[in-house]
Protein backbone atom coordinates (compact mmCIF):
# COMPACT_ATOMS: atom_id res chain seq x y z
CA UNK A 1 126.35 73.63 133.28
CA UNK A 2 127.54 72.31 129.95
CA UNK A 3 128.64 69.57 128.64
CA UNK A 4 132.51 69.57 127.07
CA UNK A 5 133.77 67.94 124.29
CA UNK A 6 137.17 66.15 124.14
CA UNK A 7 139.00 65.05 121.31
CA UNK A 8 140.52 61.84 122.11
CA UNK A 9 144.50 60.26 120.73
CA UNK A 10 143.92 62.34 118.01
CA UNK A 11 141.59 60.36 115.94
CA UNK A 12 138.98 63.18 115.82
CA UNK A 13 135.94 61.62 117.30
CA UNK A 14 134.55 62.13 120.98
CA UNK A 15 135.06 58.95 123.36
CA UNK A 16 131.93 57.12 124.32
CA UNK A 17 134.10 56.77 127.56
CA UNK A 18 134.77 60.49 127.49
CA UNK A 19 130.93 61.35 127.57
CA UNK A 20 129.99 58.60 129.98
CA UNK A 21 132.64 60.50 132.40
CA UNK A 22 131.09 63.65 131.68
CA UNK A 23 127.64 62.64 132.10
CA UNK A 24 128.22 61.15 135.66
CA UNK A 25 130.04 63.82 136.59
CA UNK A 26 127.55 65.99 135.74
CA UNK A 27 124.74 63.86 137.43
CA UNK A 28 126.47 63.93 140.75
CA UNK A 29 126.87 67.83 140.94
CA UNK A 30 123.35 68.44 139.79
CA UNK A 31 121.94 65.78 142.27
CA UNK A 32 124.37 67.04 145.08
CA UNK A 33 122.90 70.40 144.45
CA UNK A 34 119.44 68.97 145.00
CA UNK A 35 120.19 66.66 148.30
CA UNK A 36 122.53 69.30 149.80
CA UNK A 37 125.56 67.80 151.49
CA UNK A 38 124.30 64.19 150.44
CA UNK A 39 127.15 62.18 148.75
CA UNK A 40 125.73 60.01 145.69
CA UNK A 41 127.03 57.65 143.30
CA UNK A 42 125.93 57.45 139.52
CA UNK A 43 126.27 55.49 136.72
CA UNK A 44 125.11 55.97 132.97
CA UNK A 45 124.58 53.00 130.90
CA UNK A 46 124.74 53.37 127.24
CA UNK A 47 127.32 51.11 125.61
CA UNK A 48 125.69 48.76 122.81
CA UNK A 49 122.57 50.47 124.29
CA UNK A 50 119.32 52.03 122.69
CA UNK A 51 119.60 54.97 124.60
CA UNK A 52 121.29 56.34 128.06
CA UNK A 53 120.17 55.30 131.04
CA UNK A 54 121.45 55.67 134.97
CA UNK A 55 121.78 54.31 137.75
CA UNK A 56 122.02 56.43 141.10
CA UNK A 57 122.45 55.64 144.99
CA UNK A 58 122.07 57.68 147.71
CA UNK A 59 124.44 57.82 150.96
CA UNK A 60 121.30 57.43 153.21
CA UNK A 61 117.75 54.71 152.80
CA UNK A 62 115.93 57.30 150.61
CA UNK A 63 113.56 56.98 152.70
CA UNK A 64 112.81 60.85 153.09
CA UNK A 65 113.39 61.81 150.02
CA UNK A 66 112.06 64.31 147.37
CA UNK A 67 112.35 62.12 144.36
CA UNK A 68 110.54 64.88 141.95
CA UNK A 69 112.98 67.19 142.82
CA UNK A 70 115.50 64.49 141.74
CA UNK A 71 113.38 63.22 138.29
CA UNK A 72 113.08 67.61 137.82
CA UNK A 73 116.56 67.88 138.47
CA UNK A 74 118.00 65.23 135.88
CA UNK A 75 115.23 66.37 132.71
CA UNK A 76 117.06 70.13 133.62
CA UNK A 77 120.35 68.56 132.97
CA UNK A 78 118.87 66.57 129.71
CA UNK A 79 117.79 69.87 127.82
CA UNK A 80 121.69 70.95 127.82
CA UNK A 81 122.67 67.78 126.39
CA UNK A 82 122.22 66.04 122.88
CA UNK A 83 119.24 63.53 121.86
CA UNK A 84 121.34 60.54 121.58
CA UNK A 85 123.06 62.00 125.07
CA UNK A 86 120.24 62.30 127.09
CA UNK A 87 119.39 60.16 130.06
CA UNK A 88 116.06 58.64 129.10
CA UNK A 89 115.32 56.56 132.17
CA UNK A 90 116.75 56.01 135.50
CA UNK A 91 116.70 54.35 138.76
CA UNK A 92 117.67 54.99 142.54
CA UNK A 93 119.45 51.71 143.61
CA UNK A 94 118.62 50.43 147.10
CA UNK A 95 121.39 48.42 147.68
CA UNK A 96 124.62 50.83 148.13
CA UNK A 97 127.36 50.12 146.55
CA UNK A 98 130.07 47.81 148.13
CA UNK A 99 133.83 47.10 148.62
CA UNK A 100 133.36 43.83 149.37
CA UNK A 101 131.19 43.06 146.10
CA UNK A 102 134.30 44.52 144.45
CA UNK A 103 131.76 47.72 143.39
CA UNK A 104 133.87 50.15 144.22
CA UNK A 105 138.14 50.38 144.84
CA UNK A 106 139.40 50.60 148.24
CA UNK A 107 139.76 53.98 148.09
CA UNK A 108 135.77 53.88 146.46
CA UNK A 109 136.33 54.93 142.86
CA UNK A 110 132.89 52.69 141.03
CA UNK A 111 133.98 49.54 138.88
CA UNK A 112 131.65 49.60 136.37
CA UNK A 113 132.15 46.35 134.79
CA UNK A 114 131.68 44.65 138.08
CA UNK A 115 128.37 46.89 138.96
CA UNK A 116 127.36 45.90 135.57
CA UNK A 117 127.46 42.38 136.45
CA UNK A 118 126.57 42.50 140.17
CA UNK A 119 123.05 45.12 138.57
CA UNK A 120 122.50 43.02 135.94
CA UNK A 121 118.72 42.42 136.84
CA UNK A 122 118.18 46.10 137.44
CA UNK A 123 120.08 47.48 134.05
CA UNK A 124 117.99 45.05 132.18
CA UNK A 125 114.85 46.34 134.06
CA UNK A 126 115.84 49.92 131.99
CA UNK A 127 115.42 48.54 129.32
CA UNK A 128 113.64 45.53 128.83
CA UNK A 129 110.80 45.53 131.54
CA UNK A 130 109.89 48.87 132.68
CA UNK A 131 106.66 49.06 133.27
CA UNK A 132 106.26 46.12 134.94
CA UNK A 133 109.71 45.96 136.99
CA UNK A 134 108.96 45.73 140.61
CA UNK A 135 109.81 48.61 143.05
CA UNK A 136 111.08 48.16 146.69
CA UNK A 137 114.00 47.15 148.48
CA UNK A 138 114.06 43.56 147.30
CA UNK A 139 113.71 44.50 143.61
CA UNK A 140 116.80 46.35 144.22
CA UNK A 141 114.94 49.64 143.02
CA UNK A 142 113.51 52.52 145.70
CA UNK A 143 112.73 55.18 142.79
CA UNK A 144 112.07 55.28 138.88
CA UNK A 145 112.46 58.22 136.60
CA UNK A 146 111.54 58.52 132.58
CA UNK A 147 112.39 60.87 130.55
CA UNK A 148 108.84 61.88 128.18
């Protein structure tokens, strides 16, 4: 898989919302690949950021689940994307996302600017306290991945 470039209303740079699109989109195939049928949901954070992150739910608990195929899964997709591109850390959210948060559209298209509030805690956790950020249901957090 690679990653496209688009030239956006002519001004002759790429979009940071153009490569957050394609970098989700992206994320979901490869992890779909992995999980099978499994529907997930992702998210890359990297506006006024130090470097991309994510943020990914699955349709079931994750209770089950081979999270090293996941974290093996996402590095594969980082080698066929730029440094400054690459997803350097990431979670798997515990807490799906929800219609009646506002998260997602009625017909369940991801409002990022109201995730971003509503995952505030969690985003910051990316970035600001890894190592110690808690892991579990009530942290909001039922996997971490890092990019080394």
């Amino acid at each position: 898989m690679g990653l496209c470039a688009f030239v956006t209303g002519g001004s002759g740079f790429l979009g940071s919302f153009v490569v957050r699109d394609l970098l989700e989109s992206g994320f979901e195939r490869v992890v779909l690949l992995v999980r099978g049928n499994d529907a997930l949901e992702a998210m890359v954070v990297a506006d006024g950021k130090p470097f991309t992150t994510a943020l990914l739910w699955l349709e079931d608990d994750g209770a089950s689940y081979d999270y090293s195929a996941l974290d093996a899964t996402v590095l594969k997709v980082n080698v066929e994307l730029s440094h400054p591109e690459q997803v350097k850390r990431w979670v798997v959210a515990a807490a799906p996302l929800s219609v009646a948060r506002g998260e997602l559209t009625p017909n369940l298209k991801v409002r990022r600017n109201i995730v971003a509030e509503t995952r505030a805690a969690l985003i910051s956790d990316l970035y600001d306290n890894w190592e110690q950020a808690p892991l579990g249901e009530a942290a909001d957090t039922l996997h971490r991945g890092e990019m080394r």
